[in-house]
C-alpha atoms as a PDB file:
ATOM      1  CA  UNK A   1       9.568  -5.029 158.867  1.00  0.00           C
ATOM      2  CA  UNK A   2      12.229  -7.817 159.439  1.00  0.00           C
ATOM      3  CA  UNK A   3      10.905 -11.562 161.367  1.00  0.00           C
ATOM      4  CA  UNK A   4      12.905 -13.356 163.331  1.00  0.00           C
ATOM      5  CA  UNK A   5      11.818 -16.634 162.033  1.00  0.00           C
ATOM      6  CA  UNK A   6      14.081 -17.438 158.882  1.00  0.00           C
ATOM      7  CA  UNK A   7      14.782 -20.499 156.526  1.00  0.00           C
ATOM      8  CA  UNK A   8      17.329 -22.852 155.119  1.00  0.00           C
ATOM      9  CA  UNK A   9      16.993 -22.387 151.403  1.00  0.00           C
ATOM     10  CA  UNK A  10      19.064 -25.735 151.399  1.00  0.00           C
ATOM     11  CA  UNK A  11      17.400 -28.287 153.328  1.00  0.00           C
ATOM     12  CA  UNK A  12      13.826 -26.228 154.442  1.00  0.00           C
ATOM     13  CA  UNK A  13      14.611 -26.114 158.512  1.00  0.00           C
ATOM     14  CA  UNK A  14      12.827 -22.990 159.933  1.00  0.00           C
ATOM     15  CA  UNK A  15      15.460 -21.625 162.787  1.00  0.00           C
ATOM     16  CA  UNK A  16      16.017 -17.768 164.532  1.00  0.00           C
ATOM     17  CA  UNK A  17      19.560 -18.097 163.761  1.00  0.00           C
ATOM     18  CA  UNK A  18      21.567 -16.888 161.261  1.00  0.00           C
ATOM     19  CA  UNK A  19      23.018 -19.965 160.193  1.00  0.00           C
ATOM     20  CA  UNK A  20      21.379 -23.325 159.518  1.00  0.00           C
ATOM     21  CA  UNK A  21      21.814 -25.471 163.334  1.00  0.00           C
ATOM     22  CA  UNK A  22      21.204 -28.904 160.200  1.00  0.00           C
ATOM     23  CA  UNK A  23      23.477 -28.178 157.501  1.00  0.00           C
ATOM     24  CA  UNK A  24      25.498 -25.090 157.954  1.00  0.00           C
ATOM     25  CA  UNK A  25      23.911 -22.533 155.428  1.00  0.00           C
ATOM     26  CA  UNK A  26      23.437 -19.255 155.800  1.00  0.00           C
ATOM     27  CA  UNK A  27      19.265 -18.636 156.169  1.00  0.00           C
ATOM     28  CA  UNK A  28      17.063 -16.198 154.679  1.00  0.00           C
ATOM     29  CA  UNK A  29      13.926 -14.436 156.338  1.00  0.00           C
ATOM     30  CA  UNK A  30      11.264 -16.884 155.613  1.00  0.00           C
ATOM     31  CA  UNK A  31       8.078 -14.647 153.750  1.00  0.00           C
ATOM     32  CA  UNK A  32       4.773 -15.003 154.293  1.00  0.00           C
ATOM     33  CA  UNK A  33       2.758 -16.761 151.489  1.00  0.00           C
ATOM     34  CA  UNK A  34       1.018 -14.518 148.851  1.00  0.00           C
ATOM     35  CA  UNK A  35      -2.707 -12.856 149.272  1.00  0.00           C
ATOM     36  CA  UNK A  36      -4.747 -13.077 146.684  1.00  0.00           C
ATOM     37  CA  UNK A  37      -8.490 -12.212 147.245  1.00  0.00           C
ATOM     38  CA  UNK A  38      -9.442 -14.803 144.146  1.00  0.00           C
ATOM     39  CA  UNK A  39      -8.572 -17.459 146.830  1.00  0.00           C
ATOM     40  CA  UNK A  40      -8.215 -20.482 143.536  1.00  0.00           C
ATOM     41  CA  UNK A  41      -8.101 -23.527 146.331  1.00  0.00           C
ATOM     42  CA  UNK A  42     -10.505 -21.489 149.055  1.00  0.00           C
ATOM     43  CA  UNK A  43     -13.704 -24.293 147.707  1.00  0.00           C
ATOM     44  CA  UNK A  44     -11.445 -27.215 148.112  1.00  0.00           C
ATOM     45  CA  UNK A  45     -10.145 -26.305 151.732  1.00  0.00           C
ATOM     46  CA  UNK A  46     -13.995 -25.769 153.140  1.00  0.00           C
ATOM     47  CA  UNK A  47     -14.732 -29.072 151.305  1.00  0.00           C
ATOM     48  CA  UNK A  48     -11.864 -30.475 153.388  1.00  0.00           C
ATOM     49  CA  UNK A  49     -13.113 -28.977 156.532  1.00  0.00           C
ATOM     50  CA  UNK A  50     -17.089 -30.175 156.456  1.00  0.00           C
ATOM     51  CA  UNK A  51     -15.649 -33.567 155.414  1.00  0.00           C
ATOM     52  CA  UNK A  52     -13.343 -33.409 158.762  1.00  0.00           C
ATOM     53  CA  UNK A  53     -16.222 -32.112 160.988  1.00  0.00           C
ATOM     54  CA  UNK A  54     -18.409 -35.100 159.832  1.00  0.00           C
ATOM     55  CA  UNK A  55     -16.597 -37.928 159.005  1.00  0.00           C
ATOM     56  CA  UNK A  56     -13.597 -37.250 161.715  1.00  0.00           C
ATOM     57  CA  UNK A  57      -9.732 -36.965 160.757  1.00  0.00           C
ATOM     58  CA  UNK A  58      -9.151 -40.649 160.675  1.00  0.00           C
ATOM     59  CA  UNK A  59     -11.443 -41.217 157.829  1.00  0.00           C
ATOM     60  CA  UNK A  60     -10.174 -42.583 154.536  1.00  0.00           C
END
């Protein structure tokens, strides 16, 4: 299965073309992040999330 999204492995700008619009390099398809059902950060993101809910995004 091929996406049309694809990335500059020189300078990270996501783009559908072939060629980076920024620098000029030719782009790669851009891969979706791994799965892995052991999910090592999972605890930190919902800890992230209740903190958001309650406190609000602004909070420091």
């Amino acid at each position: 299965m091929h996406t049309l999204i694809r990335k500059c492995p020189k300078c990270g700008t996501y783009t559908l073309k072939l060629t980076c619009p920024n620098c000029g390099e030719k782009t790669l398809e851009a891969l979706p992040p791994r799965f892995s059902p052991e999910d090592r950060f999972g605890k930190y993101r919902r800890m992230l999330k209740k903190e958001v809910k309650a406190y609000g995004a602004n909070y420091s």
